[in-house]
N, C-alpha and C. Protein backbone atom coordinates (compact mmCIF):
# COMPACT_ATOMS: atom_id res chain seq x y z
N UNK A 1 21.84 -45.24 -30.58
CA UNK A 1 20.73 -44.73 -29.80
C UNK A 1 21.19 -44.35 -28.39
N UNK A 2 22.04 -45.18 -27.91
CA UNK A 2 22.43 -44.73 -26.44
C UNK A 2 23.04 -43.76 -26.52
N UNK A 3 24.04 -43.66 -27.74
CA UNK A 3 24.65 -42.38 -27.33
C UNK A 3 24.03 -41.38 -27.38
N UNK A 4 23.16 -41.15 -28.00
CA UNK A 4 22.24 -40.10 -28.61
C UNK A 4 21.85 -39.68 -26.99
N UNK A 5 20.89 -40.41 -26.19
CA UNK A 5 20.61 -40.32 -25.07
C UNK A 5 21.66 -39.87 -23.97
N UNK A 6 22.52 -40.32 -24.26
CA UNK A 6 23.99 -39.82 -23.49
C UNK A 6 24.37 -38.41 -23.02
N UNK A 7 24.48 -38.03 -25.11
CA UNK A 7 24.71 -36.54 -25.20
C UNK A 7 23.21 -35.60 -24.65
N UNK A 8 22.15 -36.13 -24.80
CA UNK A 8 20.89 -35.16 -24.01
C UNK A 8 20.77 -35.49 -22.90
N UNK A 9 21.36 -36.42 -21.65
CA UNK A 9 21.65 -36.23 -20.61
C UNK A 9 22.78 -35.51 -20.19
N UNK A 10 23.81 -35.40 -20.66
CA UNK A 10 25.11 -34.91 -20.41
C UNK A 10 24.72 -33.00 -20.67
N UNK A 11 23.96 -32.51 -22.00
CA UNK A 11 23.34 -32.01 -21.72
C UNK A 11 22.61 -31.42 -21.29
N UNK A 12 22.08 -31.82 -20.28
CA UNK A 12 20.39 -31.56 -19.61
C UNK A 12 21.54 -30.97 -18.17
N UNK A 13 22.55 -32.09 -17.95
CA UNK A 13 23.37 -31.86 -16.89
C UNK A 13 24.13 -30.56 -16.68
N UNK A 14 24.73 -30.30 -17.92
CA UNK A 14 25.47 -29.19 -18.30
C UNK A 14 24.80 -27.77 -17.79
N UNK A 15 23.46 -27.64 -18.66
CA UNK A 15 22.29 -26.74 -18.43
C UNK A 15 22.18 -26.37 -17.00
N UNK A 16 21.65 -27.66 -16.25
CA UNK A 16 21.44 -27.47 -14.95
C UNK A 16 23.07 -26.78 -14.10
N UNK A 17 24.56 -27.50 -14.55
CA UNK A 17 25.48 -26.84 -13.28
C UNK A 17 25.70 -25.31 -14.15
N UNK A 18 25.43 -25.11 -15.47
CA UNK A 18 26.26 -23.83 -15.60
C UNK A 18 25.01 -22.58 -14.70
N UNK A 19 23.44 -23.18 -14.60
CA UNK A 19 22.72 -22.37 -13.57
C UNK A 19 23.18 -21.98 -12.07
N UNK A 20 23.79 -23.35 -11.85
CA UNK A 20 24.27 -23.63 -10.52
C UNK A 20 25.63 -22.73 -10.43
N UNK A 21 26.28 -22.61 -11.04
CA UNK A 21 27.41 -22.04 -10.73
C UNK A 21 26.80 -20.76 -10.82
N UNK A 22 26.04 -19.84 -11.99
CA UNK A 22 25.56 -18.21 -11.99
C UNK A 22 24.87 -17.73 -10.58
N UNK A 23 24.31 -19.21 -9.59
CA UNK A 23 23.74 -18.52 -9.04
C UNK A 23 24.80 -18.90 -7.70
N UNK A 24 25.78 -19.16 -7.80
CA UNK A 24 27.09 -19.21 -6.73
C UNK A 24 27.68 -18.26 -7.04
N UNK A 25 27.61 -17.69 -7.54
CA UNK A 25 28.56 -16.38 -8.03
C UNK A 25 29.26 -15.39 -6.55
N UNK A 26 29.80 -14.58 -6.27
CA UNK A 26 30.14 -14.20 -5.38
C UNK A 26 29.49 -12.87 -5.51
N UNK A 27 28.80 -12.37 -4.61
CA UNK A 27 27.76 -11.04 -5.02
C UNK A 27 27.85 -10.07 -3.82
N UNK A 28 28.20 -9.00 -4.12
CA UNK A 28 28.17 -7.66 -3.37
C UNK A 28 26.90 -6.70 -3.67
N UNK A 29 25.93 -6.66 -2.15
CA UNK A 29 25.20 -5.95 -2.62
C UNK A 29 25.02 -4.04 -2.63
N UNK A 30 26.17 -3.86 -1.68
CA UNK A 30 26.40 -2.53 -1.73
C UNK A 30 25.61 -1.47 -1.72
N UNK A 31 23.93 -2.18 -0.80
CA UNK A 31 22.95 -1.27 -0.22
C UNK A 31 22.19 -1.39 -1.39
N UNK A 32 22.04 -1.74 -2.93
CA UNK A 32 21.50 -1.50 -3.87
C UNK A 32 20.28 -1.59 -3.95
N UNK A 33 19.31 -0.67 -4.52
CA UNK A 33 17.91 -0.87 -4.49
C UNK A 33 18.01 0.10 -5.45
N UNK A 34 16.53 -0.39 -6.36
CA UNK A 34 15.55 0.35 -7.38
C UNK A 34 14.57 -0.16 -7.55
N UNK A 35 13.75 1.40 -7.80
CA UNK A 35 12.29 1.17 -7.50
C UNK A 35 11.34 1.93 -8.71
N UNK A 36 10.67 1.99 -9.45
CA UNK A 36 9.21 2.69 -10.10
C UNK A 36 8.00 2.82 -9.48
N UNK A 37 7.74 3.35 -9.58
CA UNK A 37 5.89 3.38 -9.20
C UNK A 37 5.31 4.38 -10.25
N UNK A 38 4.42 4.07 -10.68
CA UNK A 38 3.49 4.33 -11.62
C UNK A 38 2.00 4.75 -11.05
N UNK A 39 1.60 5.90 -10.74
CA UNK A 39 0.89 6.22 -10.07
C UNK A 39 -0.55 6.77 -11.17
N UNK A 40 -1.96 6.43 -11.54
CA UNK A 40 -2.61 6.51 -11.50
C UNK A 40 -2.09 5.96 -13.66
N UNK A 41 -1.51 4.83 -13.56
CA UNK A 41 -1.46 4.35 -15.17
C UNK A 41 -2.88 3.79 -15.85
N UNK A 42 -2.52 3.52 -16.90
CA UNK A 42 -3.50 2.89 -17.44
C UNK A 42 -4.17 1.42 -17.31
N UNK A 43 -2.69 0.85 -17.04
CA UNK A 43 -2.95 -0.36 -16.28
C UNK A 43 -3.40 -0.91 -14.84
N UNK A 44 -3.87 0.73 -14.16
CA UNK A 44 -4.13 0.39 -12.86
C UNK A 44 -3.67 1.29 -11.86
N UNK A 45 -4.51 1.70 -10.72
CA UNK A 45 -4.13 2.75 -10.20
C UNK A 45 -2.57 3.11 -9.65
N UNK A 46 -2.11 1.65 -9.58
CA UNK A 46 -0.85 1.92 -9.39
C UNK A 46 -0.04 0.46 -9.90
N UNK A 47 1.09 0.65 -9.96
CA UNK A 47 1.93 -0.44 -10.27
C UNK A 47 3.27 0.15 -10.45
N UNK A 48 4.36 -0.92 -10.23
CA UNK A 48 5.55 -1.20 -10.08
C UNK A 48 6.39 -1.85 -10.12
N UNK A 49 8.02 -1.62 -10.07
CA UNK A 49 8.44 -3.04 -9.61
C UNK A 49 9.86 -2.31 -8.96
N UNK A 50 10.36 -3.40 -8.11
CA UNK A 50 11.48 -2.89 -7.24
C UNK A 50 12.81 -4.25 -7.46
N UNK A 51 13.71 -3.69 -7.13
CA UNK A 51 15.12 -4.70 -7.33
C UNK A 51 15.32 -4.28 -6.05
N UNK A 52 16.02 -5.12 -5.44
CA UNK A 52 16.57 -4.95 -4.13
C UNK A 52 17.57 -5.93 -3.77
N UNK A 53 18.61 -6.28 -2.56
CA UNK A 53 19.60 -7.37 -2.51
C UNK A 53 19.53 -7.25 -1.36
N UNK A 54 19.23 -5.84 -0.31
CA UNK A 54 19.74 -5.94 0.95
C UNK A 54 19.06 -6.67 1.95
N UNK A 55 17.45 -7.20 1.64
CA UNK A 55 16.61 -7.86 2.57
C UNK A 55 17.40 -9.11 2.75
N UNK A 56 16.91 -9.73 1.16
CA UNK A 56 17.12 -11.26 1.49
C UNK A 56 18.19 -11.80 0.16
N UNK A 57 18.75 -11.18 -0.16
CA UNK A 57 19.66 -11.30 -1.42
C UNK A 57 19.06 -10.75 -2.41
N UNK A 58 19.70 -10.69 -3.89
CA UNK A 58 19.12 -10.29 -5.22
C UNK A 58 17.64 -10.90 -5.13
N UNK A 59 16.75 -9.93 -5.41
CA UNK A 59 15.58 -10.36 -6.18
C UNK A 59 14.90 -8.74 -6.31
N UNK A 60 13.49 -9.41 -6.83
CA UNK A 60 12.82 -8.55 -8.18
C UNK A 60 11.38 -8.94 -7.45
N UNK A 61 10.84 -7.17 -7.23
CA UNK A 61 9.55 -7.75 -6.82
C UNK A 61 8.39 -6.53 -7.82
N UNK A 62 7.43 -7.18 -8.51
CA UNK A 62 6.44 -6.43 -9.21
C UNK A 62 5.03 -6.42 -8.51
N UNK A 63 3.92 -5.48 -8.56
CA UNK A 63 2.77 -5.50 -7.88
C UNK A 63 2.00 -4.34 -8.89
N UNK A 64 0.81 -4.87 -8.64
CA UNK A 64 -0.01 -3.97 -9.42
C UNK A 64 -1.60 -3.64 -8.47
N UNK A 65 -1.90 -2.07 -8.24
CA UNK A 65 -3.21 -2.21 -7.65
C UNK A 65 -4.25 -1.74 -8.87
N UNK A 66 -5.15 -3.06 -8.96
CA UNK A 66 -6.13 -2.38 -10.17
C UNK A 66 -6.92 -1.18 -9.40
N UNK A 67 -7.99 -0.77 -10.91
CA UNK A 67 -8.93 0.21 -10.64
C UNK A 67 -10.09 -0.47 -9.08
N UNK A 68 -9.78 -1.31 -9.14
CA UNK A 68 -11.28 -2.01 -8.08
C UNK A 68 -10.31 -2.08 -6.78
N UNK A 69 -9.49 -1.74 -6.82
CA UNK A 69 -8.40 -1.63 -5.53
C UNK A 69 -7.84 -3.08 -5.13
N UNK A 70 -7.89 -3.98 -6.59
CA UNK A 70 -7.14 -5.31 -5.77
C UNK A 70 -5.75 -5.39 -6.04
N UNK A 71 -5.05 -5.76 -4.55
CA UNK A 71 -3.55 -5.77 -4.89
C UNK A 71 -2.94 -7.13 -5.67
N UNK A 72 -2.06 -6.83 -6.60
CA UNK A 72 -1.95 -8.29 -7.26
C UNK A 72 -0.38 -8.47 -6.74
N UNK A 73 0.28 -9.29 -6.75
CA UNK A 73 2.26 -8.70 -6.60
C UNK A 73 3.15 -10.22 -6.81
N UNK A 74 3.96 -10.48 -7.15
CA UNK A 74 4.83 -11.58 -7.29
C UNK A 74 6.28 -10.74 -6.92
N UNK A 75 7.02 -11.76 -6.45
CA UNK A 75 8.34 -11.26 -5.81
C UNK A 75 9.38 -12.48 -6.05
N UNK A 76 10.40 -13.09 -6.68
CA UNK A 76 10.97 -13.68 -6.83
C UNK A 76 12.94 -13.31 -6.57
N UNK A 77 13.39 -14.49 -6.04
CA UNK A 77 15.37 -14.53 -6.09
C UNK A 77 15.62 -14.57 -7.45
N UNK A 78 16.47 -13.67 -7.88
CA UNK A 78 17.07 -13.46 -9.23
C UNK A 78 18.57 -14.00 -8.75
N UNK A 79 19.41 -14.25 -9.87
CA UNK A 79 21.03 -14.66 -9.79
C UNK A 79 21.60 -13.56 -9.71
N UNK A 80 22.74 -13.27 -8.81
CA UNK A 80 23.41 -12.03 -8.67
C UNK A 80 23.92 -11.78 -10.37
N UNK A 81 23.97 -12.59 -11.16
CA UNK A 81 23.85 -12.10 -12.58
C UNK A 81 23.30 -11.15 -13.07
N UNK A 82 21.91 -11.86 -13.17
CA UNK A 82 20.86 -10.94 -13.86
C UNK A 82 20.30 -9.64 -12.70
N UNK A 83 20.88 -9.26 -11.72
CA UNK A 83 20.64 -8.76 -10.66
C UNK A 83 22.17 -7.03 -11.49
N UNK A 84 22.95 -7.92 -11.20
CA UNK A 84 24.20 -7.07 -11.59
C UNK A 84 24.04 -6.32 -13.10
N UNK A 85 23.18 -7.36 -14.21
CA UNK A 85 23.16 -6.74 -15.37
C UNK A 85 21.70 -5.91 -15.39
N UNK A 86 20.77 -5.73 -14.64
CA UNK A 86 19.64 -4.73 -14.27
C UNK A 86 20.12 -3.62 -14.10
N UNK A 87 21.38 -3.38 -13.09
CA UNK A 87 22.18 -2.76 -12.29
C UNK A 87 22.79 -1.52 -13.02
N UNK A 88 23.69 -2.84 -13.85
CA UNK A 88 24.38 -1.75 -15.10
C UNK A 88 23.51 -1.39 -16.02
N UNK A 89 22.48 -1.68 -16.58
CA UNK A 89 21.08 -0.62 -17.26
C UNK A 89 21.40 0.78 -16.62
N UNK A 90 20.73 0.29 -15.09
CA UNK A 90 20.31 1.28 -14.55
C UNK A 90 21.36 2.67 -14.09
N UNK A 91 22.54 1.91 -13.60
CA UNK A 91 23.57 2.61 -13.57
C UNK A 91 24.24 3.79 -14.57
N UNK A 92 23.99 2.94 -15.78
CA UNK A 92 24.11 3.55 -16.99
C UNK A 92 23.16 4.82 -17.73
N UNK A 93 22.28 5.58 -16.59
CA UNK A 93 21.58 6.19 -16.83
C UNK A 93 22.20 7.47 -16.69
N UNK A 94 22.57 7.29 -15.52
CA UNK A 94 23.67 8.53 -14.56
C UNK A 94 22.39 8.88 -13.31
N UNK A 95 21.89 7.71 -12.52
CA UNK A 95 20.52 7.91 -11.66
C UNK A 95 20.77 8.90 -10.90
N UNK A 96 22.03 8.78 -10.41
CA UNK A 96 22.71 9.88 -9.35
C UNK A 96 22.77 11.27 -9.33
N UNK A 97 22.50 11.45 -10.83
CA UNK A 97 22.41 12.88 -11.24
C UNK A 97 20.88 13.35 -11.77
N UNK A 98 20.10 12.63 -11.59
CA UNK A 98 18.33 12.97 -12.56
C UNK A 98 18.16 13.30 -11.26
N UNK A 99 16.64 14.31 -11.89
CA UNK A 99 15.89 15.36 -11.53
C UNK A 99 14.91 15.27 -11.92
N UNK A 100 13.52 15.35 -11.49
CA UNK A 100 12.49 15.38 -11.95
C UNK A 100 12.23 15.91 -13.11
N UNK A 101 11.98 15.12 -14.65
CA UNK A 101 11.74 15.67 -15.79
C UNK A 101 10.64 16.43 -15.97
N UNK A 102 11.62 17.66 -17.16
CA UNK A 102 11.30 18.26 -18.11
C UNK A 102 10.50 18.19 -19.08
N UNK A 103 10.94 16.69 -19.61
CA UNK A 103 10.40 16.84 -20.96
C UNK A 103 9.76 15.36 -20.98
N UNK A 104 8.47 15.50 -19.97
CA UNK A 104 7.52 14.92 -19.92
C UNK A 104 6.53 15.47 -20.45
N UNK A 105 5.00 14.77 -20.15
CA UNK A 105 3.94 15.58 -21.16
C UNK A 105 3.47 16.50 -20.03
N UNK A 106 3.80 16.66 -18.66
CA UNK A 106 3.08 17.03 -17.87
C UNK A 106 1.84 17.89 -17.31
N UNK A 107 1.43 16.43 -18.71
CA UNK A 107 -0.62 16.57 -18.12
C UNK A 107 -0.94 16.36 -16.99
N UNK A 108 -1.86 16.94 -16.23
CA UNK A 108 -2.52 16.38 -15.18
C UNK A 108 -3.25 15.11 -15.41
N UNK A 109 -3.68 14.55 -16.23
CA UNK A 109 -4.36 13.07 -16.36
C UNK A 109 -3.16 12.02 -16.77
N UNK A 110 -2.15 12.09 -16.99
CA UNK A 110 -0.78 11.34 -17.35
C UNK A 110 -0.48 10.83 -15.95
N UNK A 111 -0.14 9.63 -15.78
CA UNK A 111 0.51 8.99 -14.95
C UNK A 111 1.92 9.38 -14.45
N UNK A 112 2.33 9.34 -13.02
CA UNK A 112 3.10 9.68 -12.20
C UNK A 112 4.13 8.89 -11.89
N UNK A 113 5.15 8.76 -12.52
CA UNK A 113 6.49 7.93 -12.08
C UNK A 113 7.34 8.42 -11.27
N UNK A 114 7.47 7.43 -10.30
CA UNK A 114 7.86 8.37 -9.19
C UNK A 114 9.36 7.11 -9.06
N UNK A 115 10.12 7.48 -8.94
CA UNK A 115 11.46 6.86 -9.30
C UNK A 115 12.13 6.78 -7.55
N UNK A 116 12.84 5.68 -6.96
CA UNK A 116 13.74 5.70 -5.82
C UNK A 116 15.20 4.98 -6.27
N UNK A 117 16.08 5.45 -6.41
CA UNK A 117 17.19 4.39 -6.59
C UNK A 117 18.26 5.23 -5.46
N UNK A 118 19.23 3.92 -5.15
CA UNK A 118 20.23 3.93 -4.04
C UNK A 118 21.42 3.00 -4.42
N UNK A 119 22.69 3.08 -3.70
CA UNK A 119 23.22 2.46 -3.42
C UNK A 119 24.09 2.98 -2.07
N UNK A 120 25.35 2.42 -1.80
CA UNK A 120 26.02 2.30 -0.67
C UNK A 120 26.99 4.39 -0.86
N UNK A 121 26.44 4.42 -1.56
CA UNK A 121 27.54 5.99 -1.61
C UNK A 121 26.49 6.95 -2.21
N UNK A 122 25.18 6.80 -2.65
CA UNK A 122 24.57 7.54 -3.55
C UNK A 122 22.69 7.58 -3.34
N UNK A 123 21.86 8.56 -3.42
CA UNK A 123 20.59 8.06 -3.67
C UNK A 123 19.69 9.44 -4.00
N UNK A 124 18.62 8.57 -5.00
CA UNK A 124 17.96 10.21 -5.65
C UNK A 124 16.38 8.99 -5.84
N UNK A 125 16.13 10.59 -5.49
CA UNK A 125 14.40 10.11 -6.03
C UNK A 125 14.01 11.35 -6.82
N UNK A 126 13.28 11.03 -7.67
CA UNK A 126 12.69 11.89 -8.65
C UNK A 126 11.35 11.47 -9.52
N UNK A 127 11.08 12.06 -10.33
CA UNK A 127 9.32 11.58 -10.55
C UNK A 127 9.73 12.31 -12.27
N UNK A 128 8.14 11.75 -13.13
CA UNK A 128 8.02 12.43 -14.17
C UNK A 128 6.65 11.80 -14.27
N UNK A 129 5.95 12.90 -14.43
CA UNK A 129 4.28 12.66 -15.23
C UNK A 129 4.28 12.67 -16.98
N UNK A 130 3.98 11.62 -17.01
CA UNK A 130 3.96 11.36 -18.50
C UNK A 130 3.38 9.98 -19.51
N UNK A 131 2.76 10.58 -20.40
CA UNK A 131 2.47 9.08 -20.86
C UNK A 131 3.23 8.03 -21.37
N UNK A 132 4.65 8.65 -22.00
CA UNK A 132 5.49 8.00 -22.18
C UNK A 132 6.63 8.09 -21.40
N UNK A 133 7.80 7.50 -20.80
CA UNK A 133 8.69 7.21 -20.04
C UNK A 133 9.75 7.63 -21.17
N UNK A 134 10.09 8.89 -20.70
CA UNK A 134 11.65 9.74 -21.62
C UNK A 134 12.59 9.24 -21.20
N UNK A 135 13.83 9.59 -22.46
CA UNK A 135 14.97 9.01 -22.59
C UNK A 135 15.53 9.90 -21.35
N UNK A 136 16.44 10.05 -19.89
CA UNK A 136 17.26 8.19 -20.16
C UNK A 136 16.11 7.46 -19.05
N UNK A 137 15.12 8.05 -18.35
CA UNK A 137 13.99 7.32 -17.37
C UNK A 137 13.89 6.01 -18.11
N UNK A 138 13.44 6.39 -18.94
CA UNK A 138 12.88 5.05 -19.53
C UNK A 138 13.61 3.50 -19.78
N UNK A 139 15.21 3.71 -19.71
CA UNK A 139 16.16 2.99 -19.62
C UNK A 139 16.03 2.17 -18.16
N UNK A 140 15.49 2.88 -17.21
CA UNK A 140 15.39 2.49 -16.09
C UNK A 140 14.43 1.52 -15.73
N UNK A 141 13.04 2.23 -16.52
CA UNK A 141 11.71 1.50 -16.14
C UNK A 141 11.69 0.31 -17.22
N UNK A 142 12.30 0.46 -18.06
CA UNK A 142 12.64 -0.51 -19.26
C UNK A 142 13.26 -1.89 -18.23
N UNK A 143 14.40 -1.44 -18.23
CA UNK A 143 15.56 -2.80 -17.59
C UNK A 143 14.09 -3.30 -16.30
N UNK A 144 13.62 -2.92 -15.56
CA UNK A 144 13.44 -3.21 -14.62
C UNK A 144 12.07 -4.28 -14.84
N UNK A 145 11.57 -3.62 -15.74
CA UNK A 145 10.24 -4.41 -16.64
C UNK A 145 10.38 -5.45 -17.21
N UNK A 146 11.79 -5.76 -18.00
CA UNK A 146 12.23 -6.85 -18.63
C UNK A 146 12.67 -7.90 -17.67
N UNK A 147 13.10 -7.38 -16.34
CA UNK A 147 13.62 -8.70 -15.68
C UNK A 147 12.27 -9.26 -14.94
N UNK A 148 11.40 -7.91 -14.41
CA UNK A 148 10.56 -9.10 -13.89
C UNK A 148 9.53 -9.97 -14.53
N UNK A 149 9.25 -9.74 -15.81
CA UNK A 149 8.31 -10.07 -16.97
C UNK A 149 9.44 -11.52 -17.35
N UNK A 150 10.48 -11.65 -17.29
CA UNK A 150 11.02 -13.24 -17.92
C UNK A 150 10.81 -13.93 -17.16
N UNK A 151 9.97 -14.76 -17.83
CA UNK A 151 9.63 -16.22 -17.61
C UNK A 151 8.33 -16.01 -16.80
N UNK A 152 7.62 -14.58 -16.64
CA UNK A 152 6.42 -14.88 -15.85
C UNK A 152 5.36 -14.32 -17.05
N UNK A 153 4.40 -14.53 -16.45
CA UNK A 153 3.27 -14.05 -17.20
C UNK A 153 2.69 -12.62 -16.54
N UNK A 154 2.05 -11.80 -16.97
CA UNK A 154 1.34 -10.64 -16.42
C UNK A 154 0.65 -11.05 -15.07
N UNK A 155 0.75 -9.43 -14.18
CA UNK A 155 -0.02 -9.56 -13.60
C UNK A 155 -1.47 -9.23 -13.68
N UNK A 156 -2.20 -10.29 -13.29
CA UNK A 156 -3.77 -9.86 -13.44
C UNK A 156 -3.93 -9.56 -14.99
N UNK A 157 -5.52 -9.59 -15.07
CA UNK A 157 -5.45 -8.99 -16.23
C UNK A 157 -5.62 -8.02 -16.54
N UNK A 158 -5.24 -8.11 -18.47
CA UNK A 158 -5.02 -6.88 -19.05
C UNK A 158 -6.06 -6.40 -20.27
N UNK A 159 -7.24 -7.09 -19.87
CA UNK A 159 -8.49 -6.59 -20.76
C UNK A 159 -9.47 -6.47 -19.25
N UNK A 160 -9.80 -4.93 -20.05
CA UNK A 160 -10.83 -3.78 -19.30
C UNK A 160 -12.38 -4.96 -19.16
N UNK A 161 -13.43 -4.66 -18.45
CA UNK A 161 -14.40 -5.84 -17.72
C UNK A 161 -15.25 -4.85 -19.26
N UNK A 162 -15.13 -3.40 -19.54
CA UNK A 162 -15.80 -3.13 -20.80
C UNK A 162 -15.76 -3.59 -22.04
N UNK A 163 -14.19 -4.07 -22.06
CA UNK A 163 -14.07 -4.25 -23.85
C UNK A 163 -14.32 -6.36 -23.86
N UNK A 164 -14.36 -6.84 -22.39
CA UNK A 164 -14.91 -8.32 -22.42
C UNK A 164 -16.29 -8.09 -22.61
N UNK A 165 -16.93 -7.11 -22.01
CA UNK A 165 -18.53 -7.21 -22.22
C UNK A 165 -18.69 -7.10 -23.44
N UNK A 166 -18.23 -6.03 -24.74
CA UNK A 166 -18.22 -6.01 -26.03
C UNK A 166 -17.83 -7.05 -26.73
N UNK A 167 -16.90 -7.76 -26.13
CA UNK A 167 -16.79 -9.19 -26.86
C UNK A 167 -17.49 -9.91 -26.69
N UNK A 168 -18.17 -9.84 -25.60
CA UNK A 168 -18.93 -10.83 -25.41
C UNK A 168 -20.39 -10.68 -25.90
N UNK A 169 -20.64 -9.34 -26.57
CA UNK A 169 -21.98 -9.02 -26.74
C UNK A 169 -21.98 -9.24 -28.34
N UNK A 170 -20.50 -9.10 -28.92
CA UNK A 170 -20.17 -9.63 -30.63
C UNK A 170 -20.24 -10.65 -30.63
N UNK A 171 -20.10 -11.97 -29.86
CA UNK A 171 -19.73 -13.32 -30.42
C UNK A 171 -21.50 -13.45 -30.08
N UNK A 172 -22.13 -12.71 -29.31
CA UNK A 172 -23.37 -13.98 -28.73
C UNK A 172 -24.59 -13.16 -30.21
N UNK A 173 -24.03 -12.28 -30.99
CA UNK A 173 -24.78 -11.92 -31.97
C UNK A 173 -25.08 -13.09 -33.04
């Protein structure tokens, strides 16, 4: 029995320094920033999320303004890890070279992605109206969505005050 306890402390220990060391890592931030904005989505008149290193080190900040104009936003320190592997997503797009897409739906009622990325030698902004986020954009708004969504929950919510009133008008039948 003790040992048993042994190995899930020794364990538990392990867990905790191999965190400790990812987030000692030695990290160059090399001006890096990326950004989305989502301008008049479905989820809200606006929303986003940004990576950045040069304020206060690696971190990841998301915000959302609903239809009723409330700002919602969480901002958290990421490990120059998961900071570096966002990076190479994004890098891997060729950001340096996009242009405002083509081969969007570009409806006027489609939401507005309006794109900023930088680093220490490079920087482009560009946009695409569309309901869906095209290949390689979407690589971008993808990576950037996945880091700030682990381990958190949504912001605000994500059922309309119409389709709660319909639920609520089915169950009280």
């Amino acid at each position: 029995m003790k040992r048993v306890i042994f190995i899930a402390v020794l364990a538990a220990c392990s867990g905790r320094q191999n965190q400790a060391n990812r987030e000692m890592q030695e990290f160059e931030c090399h001006d890096r920033r990326a950004s989305y904005v989502a301008i008049k989505h479905i989820a809200g008149e606006e929303l986003g999320v940004l990576i950045d290193c040069a304020e206060t080190g690696p971190r990841i900040k998301r915000w959302k303004i609903e239809k009723s104009g409330q700002r919602l936003e969480d901002e958290r320190a990421i490990t120059p890890s998961d900071f570096n592997k966002v990076w190479k997503e994004i890098d891997g797009t060729g950001w340096a070279l996009l242009k405002n897409c083509a081969n969007g739906s570009l409806d006027k009622r489609d939401p507005v992605y309006q794109f900023d990325i930088k680093d220490d030698t490079n920087k482009a902004t560009f946009e695409c109206q569309t309901r869906e986020v095209p290949y390689p954009y979407n690589d971008i708004t993808d990576a950037l969505d996945l880091m700030a969504a682990q381990g958190h929950k949504q912001l605000g919510d994500d059922e309309p005050p119409e389709a709660k009133a319909l639920e609520h008008k089915d169950k009280n039948r």
